[in-house]
PDB file of N, CA and C in Angstrom:
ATOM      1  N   UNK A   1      36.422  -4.511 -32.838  1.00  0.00           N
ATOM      2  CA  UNK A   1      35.552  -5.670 -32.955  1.00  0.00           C
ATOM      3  C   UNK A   1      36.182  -6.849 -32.227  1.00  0.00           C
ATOM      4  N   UNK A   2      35.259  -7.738 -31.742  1.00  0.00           N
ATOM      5  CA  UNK A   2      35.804  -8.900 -31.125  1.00  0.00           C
ATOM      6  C   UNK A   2      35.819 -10.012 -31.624  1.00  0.00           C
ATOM      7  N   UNK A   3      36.533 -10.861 -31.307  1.00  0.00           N
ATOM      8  CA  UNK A   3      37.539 -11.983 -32.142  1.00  0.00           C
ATOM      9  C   UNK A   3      36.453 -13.333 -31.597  1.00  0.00           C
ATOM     10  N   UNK A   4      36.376 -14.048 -32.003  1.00  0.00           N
ATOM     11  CA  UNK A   4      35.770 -14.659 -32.217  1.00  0.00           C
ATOM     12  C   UNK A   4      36.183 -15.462 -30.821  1.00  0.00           C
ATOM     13  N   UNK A   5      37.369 -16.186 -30.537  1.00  0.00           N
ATOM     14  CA  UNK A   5      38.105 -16.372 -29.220  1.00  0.00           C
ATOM     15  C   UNK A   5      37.427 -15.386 -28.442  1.00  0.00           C
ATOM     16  N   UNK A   6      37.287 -14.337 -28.165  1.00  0.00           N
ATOM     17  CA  UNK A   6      37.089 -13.084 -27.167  1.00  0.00           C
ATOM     18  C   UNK A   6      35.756 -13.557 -26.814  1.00  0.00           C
ATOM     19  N   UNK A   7      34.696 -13.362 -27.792  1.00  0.00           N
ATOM     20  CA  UNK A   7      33.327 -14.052 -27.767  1.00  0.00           C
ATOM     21  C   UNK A   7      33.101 -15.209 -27.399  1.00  0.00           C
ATOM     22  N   UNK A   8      34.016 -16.405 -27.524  1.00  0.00           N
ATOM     23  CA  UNK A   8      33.844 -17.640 -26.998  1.00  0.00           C
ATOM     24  C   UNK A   8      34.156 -17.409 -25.426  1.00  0.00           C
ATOM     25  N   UNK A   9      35.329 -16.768 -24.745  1.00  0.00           N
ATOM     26  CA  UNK A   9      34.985 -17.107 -23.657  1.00  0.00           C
ATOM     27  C   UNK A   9      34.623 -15.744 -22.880  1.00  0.00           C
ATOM     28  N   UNK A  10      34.463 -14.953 -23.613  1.00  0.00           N
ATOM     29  CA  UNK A  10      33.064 -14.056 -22.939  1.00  0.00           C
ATOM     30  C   UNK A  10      31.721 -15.048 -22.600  1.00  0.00           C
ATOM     31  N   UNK A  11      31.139 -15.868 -23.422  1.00  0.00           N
ATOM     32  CA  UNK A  11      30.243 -16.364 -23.042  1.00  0.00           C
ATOM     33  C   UNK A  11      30.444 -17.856 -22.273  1.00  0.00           C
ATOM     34  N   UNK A  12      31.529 -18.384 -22.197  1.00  0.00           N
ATOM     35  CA  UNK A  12      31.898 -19.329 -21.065  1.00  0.00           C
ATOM     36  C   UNK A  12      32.148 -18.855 -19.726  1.00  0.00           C
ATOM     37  N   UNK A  13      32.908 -17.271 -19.319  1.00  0.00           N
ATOM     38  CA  UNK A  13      32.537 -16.762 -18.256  1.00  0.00           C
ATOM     39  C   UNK A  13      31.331 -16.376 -17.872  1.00  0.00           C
ATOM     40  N   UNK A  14      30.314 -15.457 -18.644  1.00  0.00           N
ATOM     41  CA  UNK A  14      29.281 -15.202 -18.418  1.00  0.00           C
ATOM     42  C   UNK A  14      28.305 -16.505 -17.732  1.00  0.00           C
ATOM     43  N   UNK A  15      28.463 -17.537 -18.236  1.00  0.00           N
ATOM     44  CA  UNK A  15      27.616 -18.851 -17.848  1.00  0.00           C
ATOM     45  C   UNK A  15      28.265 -19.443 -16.323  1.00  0.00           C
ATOM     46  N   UNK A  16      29.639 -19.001 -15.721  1.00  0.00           N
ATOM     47  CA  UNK A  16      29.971 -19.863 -14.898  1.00  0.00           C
ATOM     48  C   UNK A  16      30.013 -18.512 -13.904  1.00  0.00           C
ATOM     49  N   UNK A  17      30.532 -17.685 -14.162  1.00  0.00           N
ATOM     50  CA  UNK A  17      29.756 -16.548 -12.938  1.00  0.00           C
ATOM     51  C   UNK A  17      28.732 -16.090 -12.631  1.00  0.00           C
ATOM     52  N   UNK A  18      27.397 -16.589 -13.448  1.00  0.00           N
ATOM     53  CA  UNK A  18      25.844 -16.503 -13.415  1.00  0.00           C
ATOM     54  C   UNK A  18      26.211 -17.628 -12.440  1.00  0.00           C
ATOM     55  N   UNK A  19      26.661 -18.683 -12.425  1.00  0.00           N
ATOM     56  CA  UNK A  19      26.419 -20.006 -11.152  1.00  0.00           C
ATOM     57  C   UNK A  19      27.085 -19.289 -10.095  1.00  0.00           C
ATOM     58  N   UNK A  20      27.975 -19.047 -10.022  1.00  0.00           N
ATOM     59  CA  UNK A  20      28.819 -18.613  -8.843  1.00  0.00           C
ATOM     60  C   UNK A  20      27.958 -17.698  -8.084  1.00  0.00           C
ATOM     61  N   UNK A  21      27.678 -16.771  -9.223  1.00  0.00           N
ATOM     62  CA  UNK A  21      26.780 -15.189  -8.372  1.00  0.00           C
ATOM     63  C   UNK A  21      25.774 -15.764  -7.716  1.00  0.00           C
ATOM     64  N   UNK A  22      24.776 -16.566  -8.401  1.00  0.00           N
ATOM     65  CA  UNK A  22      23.388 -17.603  -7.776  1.00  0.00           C
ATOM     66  C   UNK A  22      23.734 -17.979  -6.516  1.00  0.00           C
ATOM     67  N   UNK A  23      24.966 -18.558  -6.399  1.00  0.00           N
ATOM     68  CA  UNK A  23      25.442 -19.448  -4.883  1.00  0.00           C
ATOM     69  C   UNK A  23      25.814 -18.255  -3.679  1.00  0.00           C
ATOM     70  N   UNK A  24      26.210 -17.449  -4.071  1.00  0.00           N
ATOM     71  CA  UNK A  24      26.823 -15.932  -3.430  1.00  0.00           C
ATOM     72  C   UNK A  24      25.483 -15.276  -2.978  1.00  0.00           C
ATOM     73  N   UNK A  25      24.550 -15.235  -3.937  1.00  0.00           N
ATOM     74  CA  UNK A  25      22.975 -14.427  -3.175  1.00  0.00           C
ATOM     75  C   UNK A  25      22.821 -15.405  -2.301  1.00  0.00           C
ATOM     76  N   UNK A  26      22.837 -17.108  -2.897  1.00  0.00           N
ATOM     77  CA  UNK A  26      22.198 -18.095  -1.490  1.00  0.00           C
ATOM     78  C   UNK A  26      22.718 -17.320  -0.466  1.00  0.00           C
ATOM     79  N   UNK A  27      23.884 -17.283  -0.199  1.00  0.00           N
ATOM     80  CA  UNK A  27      24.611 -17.454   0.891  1.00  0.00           C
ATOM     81  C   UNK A  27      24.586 -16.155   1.780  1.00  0.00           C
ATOM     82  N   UNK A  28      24.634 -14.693   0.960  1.00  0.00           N
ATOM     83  CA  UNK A  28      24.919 -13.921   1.648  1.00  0.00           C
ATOM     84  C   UNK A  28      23.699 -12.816   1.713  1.00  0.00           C
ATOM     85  N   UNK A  29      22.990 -12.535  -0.037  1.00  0.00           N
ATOM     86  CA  UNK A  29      22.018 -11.404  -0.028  1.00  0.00           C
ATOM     87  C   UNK A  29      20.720 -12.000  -0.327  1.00  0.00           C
ATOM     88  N   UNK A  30      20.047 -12.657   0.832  1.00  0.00           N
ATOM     89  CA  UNK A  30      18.890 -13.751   0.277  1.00  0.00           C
ATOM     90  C   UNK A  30      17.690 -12.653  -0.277  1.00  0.00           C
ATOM     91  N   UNK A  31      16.979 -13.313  -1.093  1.00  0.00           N
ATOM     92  CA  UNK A  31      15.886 -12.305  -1.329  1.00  0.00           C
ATOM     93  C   UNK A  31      16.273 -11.552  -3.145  1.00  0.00           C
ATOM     94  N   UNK A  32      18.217 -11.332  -2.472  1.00  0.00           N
ATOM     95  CA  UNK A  32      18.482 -10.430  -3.691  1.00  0.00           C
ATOM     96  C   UNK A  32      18.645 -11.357  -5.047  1.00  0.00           C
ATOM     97  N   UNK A  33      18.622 -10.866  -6.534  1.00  0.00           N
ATOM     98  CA  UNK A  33      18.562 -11.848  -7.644  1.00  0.00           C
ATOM     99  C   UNK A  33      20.215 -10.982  -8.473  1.00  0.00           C
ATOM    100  N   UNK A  34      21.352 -11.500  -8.264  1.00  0.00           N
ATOM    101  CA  UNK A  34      21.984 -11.248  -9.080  1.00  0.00           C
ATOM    102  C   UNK A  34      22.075 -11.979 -10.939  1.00  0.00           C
ATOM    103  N   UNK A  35      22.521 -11.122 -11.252  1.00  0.00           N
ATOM    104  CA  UNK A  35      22.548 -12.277 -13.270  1.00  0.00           C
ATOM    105  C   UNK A  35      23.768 -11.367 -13.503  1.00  0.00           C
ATOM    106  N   UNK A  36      24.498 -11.896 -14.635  1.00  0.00           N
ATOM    107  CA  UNK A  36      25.317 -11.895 -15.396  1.00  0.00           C
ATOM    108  C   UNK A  36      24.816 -11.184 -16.999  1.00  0.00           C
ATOM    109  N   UNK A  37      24.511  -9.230 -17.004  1.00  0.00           N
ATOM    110  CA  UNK A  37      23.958  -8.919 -18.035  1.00  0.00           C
ATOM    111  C   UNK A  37      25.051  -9.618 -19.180  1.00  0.00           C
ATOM    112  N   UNK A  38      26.557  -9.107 -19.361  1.00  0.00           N
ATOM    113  CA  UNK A  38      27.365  -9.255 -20.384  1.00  0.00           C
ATOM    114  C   UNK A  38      28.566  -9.254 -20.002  1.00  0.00           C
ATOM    115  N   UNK A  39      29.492  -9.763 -20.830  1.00  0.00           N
ATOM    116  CA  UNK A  39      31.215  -9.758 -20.225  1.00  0.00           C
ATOM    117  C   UNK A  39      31.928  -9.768 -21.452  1.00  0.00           C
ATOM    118  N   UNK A  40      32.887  -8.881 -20.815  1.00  0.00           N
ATOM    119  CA  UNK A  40      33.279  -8.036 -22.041  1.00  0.00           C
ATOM    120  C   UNK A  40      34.892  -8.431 -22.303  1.00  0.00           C
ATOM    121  N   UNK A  41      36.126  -9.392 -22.735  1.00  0.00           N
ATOM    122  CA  UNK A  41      37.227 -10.049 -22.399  1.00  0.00           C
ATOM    123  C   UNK A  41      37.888  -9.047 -23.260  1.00  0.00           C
ATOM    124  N   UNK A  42      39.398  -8.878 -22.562  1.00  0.00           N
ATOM    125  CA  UNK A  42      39.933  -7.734 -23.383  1.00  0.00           C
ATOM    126  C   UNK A  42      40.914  -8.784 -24.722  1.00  0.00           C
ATOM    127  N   UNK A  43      41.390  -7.933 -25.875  1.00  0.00           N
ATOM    128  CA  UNK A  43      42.117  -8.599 -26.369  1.00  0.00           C
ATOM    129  C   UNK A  43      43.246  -9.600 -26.109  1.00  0.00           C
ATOM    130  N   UNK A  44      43.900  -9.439 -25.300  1.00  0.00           N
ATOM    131  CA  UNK A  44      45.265 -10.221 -24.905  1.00  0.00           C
ATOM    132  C   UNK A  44      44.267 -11.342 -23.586  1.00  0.00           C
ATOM    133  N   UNK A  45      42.571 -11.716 -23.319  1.00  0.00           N
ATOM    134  CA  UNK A  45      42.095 -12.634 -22.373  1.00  0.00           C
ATOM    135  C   UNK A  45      42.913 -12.036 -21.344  1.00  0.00           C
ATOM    136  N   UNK A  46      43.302 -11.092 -20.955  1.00  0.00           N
ATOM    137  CA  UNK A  46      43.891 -11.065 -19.194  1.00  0.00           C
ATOM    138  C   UNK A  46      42.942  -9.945 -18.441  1.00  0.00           C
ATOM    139  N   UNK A  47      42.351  -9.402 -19.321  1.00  0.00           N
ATOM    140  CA  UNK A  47      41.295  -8.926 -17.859  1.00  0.00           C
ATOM    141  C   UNK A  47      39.660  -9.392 -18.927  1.00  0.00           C
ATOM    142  N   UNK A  48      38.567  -9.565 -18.050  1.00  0.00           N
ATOM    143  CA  UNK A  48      37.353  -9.756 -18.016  1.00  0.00           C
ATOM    144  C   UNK A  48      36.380  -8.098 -17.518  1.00  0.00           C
ATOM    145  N   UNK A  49      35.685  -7.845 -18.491  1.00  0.00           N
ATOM    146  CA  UNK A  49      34.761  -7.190 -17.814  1.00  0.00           C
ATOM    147  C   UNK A  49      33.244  -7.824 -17.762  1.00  0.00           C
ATOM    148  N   UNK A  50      33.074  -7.655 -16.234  1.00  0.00           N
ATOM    149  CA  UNK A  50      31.697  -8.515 -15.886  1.00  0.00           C
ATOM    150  C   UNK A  50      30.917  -7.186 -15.477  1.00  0.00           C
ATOM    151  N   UNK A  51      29.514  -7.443 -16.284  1.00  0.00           N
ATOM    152  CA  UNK A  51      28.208  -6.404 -15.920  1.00  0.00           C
ATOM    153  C   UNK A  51      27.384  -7.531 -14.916  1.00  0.00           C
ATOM    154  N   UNK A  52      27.325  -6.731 -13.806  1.00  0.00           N
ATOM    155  CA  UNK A  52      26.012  -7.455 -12.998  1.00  0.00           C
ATOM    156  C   UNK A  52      24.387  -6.940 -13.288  1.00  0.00           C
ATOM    157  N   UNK A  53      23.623  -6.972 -13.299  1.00  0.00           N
ATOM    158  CA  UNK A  53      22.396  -6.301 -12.715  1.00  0.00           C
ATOM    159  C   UNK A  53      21.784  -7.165 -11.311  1.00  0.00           C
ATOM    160  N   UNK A  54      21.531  -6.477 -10.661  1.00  0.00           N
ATOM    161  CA  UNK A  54      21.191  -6.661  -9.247  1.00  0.00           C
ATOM    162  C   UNK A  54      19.798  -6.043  -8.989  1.00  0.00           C
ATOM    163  N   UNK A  55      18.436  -7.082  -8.432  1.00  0.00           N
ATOM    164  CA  UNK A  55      17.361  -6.693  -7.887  1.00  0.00           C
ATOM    165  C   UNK A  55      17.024  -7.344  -6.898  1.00  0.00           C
ATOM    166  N   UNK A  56      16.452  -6.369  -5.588  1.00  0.00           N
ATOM    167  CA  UNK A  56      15.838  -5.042  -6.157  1.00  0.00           C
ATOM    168  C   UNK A  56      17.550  -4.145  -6.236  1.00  0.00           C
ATOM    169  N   UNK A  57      17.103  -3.010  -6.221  1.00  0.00           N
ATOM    170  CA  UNK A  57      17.917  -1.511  -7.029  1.00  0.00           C
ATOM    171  C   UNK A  57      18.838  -1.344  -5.191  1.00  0.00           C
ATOM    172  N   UNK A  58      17.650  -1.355  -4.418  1.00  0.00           N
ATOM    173  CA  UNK A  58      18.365  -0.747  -3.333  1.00  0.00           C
ATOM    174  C   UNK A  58      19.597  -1.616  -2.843  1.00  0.00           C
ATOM    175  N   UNK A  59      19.908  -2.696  -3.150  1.00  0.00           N
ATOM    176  CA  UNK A  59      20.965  -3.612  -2.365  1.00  0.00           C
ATOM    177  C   UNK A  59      21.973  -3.394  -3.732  1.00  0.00           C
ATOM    178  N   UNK A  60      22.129  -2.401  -4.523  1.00  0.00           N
ATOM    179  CA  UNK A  60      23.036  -2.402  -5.288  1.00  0.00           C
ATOM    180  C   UNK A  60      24.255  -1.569  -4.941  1.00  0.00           C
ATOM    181  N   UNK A  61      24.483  -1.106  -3.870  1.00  0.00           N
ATOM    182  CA  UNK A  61      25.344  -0.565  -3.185  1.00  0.00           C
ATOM    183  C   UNK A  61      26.471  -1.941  -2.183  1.00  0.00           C
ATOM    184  N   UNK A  62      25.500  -2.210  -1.786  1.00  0.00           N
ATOM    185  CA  UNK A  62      25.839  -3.468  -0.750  1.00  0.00           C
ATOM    186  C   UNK A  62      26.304  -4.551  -1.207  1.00  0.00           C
ATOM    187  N   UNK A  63      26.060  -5.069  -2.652  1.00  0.00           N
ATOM    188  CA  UNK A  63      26.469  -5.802  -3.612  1.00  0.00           C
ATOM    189  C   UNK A  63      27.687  -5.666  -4.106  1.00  0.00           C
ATOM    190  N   UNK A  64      27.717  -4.323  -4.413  1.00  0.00           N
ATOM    191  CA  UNK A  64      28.683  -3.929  -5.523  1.00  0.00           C
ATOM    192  C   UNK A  64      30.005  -4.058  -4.403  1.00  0.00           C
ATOM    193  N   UNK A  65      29.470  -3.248  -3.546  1.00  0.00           N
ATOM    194  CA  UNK A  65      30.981  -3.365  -2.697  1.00  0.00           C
ATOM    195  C   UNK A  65      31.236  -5.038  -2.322  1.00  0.00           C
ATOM    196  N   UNK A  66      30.272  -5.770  -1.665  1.00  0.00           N
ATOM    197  CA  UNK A  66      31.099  -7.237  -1.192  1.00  0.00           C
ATOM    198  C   UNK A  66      31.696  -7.411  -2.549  1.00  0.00           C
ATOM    199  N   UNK A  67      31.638  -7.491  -3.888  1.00  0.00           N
ATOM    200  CA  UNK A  67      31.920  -8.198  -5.092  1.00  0.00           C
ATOM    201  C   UNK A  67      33.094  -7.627  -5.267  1.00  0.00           C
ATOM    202  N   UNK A  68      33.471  -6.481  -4.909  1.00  0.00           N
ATOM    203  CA  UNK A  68      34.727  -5.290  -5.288  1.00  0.00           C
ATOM    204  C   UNK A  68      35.651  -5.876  -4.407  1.00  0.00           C
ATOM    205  N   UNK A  69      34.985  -6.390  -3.111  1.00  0.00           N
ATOM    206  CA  UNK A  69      35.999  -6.836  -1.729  1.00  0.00           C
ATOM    207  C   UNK A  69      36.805  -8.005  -2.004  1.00  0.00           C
ATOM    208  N   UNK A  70      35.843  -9.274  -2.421  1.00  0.00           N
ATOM    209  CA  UNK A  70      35.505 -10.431  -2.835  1.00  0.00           C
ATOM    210  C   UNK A  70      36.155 -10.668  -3.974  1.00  0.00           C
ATOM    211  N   UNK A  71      36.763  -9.593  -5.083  1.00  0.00           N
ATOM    212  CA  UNK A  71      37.247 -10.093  -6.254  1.00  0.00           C
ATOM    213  C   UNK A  71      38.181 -11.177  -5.670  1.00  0.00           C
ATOM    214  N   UNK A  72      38.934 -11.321  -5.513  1.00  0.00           N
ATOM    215  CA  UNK A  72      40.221 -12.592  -5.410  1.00  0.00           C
ATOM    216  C   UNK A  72      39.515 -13.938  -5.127  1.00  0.00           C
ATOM    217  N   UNK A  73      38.039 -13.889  -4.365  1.00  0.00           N
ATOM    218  CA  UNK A  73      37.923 -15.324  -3.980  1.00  0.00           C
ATOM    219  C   UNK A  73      37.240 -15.655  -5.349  1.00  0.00           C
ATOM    220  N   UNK A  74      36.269 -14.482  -6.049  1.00  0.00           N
ATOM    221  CA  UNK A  74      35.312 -14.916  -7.353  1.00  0.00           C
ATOM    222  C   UNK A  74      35.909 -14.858  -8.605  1.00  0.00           C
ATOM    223  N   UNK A  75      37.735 -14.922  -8.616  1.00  0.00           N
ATOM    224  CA  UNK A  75      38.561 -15.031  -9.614  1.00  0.00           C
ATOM    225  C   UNK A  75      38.719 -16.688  -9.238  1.00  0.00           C
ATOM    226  N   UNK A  76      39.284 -17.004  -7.649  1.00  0.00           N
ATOM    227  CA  UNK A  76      39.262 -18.347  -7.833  1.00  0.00           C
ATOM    228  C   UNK A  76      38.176 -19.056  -7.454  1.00  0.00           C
ATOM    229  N   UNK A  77      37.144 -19.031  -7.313  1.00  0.00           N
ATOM    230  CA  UNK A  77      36.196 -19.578  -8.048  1.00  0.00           C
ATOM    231  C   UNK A  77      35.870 -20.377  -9.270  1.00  0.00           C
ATOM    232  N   UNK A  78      35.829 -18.653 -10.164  1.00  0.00           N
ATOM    233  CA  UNK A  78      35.741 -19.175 -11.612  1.00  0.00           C
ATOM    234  C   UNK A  78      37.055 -19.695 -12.028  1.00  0.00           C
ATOM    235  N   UNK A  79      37.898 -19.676 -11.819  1.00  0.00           N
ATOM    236  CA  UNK A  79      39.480 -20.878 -12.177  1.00  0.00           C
ATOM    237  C   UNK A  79      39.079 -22.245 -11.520  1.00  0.00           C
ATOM    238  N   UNK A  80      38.232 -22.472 -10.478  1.00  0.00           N
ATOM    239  CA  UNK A  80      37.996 -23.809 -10.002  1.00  0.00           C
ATOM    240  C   UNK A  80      36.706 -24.195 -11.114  1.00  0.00           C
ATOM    241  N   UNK A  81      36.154 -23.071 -12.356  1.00  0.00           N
ATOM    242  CA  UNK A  81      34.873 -24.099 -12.742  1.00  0.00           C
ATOM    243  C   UNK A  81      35.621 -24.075 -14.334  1.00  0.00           C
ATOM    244  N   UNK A  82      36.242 -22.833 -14.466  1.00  0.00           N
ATOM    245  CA  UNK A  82      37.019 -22.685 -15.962  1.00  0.00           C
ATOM    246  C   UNK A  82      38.303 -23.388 -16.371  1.00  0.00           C
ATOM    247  N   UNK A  83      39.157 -24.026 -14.746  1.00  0.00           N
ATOM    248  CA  UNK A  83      40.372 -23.930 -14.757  1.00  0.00           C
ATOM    249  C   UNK A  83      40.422 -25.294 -16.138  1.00  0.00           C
ATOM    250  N   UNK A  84      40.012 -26.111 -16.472  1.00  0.00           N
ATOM    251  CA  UNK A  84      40.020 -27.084 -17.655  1.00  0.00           C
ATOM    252  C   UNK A  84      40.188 -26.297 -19.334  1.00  0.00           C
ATOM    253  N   UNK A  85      39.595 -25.659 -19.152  1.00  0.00           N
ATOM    254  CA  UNK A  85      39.307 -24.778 -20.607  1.00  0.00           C
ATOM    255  C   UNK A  85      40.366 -24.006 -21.104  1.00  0.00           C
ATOM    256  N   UNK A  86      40.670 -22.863 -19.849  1.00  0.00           N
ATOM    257  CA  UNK A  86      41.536 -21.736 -20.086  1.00  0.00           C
ATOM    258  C   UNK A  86      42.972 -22.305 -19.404  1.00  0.00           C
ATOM    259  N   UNK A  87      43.491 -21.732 -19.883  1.00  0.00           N
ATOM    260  CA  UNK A  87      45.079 -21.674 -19.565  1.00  0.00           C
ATOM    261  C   UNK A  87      45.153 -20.561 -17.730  1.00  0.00           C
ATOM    262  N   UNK A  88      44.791 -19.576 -18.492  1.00  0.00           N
ATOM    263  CA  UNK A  88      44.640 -18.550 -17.543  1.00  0.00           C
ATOM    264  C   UNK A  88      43.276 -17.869 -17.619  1.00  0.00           C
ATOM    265  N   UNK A  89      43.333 -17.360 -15.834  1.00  0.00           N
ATOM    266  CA  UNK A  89      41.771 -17.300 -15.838  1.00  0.00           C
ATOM    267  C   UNK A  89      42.312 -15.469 -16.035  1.00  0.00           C
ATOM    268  N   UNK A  90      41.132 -14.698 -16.577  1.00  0.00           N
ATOM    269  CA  UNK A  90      41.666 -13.479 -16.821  1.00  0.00           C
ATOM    270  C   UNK A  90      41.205 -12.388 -15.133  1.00  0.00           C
ATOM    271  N   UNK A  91      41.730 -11.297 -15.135  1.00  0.00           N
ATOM    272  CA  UNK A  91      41.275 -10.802 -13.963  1.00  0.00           C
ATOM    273  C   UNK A  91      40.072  -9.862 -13.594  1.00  0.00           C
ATOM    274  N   UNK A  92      39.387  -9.884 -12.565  1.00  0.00           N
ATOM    275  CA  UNK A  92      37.964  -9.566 -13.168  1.00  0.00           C
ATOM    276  C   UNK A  92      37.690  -8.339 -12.463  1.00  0.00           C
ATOM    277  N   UNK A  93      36.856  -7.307 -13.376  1.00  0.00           N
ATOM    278  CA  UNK A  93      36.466  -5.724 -13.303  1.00  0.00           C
ATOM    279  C   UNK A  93      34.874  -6.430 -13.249  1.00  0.00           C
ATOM    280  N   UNK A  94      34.784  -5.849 -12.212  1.00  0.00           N
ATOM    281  CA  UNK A  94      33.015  -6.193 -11.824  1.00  0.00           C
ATOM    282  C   UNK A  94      32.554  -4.479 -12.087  1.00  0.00           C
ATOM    283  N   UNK A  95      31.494  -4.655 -12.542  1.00  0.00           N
ATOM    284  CA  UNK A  95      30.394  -3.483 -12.811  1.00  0.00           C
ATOM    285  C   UNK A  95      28.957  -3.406 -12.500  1.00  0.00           C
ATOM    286  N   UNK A  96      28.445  -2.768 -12.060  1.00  0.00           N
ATOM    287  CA  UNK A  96      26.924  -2.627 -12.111  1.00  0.00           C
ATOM    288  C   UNK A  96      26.388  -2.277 -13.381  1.00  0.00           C
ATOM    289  N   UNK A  97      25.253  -3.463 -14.004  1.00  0.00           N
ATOM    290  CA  UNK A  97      24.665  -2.721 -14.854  1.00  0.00           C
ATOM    291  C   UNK A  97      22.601  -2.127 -14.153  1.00  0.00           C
ATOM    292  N   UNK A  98      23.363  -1.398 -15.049  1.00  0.00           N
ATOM    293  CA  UNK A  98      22.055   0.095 -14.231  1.00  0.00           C
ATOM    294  C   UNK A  98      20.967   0.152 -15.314  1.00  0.00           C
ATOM    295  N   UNK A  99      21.154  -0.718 -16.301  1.00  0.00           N
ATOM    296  CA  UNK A  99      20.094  -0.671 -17.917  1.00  0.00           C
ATOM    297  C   UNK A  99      18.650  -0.938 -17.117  1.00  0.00           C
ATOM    298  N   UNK A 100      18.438  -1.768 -16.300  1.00  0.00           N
ATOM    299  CA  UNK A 100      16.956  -2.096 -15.594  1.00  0.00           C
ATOM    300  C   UNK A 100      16.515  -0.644 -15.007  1.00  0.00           C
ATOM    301  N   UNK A 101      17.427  -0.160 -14.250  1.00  0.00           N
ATOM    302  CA  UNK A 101      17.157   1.489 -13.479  1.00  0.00           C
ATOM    303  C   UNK A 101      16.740   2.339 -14.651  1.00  0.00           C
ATOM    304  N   UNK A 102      17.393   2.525 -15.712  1.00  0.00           N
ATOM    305  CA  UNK A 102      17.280   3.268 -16.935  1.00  0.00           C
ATOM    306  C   UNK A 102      16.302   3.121 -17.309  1.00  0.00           C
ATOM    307  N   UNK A 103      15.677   1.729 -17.956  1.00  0.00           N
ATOM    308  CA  UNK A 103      14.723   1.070 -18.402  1.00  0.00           C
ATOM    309  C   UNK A 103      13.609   1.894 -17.352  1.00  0.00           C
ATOM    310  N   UNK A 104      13.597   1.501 -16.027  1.00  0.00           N
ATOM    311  CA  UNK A 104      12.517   1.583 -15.585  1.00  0.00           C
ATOM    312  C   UNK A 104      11.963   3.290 -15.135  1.00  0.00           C
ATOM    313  N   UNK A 105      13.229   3.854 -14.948  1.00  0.00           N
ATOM    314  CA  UNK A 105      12.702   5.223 -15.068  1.00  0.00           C
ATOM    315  C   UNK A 105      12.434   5.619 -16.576  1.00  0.00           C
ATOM    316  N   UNK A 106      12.718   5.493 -17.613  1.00  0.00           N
ATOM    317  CA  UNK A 106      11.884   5.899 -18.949  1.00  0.00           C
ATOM    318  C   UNK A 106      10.733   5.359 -19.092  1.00  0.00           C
ATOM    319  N   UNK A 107      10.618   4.763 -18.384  1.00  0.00           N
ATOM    320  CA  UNK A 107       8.884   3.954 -18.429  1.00  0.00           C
ATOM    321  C   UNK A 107       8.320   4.790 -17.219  1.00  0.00           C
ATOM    322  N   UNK A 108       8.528   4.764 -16.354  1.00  0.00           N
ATOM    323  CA  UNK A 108       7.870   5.773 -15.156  1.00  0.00           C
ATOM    324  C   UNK A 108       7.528   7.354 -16.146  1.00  0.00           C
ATOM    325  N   UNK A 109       8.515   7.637 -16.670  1.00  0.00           N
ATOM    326  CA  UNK A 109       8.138   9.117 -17.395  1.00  0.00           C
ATOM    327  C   UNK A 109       7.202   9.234 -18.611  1.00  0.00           C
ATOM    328  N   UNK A 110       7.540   7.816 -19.578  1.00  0.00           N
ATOM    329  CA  UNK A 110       6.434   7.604 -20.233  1.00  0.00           C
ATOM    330  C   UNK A 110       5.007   7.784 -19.480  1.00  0.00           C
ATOM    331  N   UNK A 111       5.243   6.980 -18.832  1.00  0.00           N
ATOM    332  CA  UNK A 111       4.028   6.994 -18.170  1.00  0.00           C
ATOM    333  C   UNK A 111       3.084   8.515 -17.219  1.00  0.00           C
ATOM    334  N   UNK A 112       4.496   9.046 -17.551  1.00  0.00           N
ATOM    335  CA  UNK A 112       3.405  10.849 -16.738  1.00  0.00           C
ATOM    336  C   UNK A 112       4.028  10.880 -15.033  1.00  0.00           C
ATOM    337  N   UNK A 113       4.885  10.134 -14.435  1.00  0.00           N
ATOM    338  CA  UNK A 113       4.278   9.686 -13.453  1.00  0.00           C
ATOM    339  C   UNK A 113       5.980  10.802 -12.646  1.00  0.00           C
ATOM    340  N   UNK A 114       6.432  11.433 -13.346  1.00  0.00           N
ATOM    341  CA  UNK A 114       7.702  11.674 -13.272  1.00  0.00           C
ATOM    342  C   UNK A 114       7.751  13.417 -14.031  1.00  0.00           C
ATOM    343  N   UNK A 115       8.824  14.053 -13.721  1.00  0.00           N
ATOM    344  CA  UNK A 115       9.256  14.842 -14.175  1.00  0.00           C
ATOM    345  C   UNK A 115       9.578  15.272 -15.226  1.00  0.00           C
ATOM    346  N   UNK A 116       8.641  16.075 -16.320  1.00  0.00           N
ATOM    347  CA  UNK A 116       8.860  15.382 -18.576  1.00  0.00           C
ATOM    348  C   UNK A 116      10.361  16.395 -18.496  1.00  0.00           C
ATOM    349  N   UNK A 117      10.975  15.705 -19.126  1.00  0.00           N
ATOM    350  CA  UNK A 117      12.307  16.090 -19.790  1.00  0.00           C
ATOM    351  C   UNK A 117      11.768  17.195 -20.839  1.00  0.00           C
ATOM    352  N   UNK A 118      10.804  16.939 -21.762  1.00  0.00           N
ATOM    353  CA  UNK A 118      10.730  18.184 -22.579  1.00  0.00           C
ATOM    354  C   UNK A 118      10.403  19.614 -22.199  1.00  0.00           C
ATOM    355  N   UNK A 119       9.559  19.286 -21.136  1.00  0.00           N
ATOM    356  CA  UNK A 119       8.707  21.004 -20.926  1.00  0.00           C
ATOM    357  C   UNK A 119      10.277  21.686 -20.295  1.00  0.00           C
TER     358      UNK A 119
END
């Protein structure tokens, strides 16, 4: 379970890498909509896990890698918007979240429109 600290700045990162990511589509994947699903801070605050979701689906390849490339500049980044708060900024595991892909293929199958898992 997470500590109440863990939760506080899980959701102070989550809010300042939703800005960062916003400025990063300006700049580089126009069109594309990154967000900040959840972030996950380990006990000891030294690493961060950040879930992206990225639309549309197809630039989630192209994403994932600049962000994987890019970790060091979007660590200092968020130390230039967090650096007041935290002592230390923790180090960041970027992820794709794929829950929208999931989401939307169980609705495609609901819908008939797909391959039924039961038959």
């Amino acid at each position: 379970m997470e500590s109440t600290r863990q939760l506080k700045i899980a959701k102070l990162l989550q809010k300042e890498m939703a800005t960062i990511l916003q400025d990063l589509a300006r700049e580089h994947f126009a069109g594309t909509l990154l967000s900040v699903s959840k972030v996950r801070v380990s006990p000891d605050l030294g690493v961060a896990k950040i879930y992206v979701s990225i639309f549309p689906i197809s630039m989630t390849q192209e994403v994932e890698k600049f962000l994987n490339v890019n970790n060091a500049k979007l660590r200092g980044a968020l130390g230039h918007s967090v650096g007041r708060q935290l002592r230390v900024v923790p180090n960041l595991a970027v992820f794709v979240d794929d829950s929208l892909e999931y989401e939307e293929n169980i609705d495609r199958l609901l819908r008939g429109e797909g391959e039924s898992p039961i038959l």
